[in-house]
Protein backbone atom coordinates (compact mmCIF):
# COMPACT_ATOMS: atom_id res chain seq x y z
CA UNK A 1 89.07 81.35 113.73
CA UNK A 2 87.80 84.64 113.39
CA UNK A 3 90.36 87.53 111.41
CA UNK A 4 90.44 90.80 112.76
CA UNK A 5 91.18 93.59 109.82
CA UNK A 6 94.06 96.22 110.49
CA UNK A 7 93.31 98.81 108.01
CA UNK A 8 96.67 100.02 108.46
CA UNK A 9 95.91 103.71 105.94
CA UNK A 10 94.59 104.91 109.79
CA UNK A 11 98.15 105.20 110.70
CA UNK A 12 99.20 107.32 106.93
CA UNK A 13 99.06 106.68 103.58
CA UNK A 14 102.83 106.69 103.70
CA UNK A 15 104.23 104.22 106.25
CA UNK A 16 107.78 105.66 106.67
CA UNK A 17 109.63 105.01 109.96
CA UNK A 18 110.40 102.21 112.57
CA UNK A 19 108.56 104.47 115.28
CA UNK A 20 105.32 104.03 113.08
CA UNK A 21 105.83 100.25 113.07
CA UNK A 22 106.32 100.25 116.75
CA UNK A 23 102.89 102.19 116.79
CA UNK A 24 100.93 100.05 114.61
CA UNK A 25 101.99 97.22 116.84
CA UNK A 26 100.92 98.95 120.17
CA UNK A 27 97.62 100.29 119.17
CA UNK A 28 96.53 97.11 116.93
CA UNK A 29 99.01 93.91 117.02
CA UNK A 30 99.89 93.54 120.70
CA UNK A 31 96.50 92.75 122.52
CA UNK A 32 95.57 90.62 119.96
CA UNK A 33 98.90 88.30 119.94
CA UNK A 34 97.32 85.99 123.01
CA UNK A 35 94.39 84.90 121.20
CA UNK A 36 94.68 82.10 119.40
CA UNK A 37 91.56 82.15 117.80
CA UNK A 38 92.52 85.22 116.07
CA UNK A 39 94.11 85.92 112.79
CA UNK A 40 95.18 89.63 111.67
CA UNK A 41 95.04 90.44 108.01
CA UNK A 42 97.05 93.68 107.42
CA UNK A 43 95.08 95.43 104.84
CA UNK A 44 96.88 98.39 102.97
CA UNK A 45 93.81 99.59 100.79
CA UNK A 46 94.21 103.43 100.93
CA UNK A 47 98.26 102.91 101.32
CA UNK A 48 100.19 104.97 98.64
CA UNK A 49 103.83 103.79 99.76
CA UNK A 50 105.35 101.96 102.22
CA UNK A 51 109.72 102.71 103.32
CA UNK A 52 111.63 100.09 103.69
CA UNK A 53 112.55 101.10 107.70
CA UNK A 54 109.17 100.79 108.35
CA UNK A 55 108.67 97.38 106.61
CA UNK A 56 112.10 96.16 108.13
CA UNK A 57 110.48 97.55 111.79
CA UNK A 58 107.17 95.50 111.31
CA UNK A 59 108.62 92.30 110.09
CA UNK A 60 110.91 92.33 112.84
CA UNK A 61 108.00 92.85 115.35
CA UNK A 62 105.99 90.02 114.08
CA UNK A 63 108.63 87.35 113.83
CA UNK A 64 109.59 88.53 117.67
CA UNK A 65 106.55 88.20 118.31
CA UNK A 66 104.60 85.37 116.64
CA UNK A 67 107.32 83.57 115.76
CA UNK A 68 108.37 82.26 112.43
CA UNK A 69 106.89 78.86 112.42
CA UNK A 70 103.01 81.34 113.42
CA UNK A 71 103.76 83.95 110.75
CA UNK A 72 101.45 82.37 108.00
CA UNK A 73 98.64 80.87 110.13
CA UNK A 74 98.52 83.93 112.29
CA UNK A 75 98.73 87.16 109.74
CA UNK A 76 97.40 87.53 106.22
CA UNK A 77 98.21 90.53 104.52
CA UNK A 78 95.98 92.17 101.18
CA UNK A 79 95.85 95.57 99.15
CA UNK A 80 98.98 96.10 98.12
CA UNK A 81 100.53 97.56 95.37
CA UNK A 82 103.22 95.37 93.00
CA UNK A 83 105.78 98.11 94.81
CA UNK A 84 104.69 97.52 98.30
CA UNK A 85 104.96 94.09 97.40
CA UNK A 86 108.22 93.83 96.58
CA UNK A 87 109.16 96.15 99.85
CA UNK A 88 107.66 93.76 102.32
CA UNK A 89 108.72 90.77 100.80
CA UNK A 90 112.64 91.94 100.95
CA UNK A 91 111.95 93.31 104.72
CA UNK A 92 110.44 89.37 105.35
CA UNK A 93 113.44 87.73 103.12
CA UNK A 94 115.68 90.45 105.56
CA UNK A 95 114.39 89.36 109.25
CA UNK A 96 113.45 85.38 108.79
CA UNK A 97 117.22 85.31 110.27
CA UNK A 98 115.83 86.33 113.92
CA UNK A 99 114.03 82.64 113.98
């Protein structure tokens, strides 16, 4: 399995909206989804904040798009701060309901 790195501070170092989501997928998520042998890992060194629409927007994507049961083998996720924590984790708690 080889894990490609998504150092997602290229996008901002604020990740505020559900467009930027949608980007992030385009440009780095969506050509790797058919790979098996892939795993992303969602790295947010460099990332001051991230908004809730943004976090709701990305979770959404992934479970749409990997699929619930794929989340954990296919994505990691590290370099967060205790507040970005919390934000993703609600957005994740928010959309496991699309599965």
């Amino acid at each position: 399995m080889v894990t490609k790195n998504i150092l997602l501070v290229e996008f901002n170092e604020i990740l505020f909206s559900r467009k930027l989501a949608e980007k992030v997928f385009k440009e780095k998520i969506e050509t790797e989804l058919n790979d098996k042998n892939i795993t992303l890992c969602f790295d947010f060194s460099g990332v001051l904040t991230i908004t809730h629409s943004f976090a709701d927007e990305f979770f959404k994507i992934l479970f749409l798009n990997i699929g619930c049961d794929n989340i954990k083998e296919k994505t990691t996720f590290k370099n967060y701060s205790d507040f970005n924590k919390k934000v993703l984790i609600t957005a994740m708690k928010n959309n496991k309901n699309i599965c």
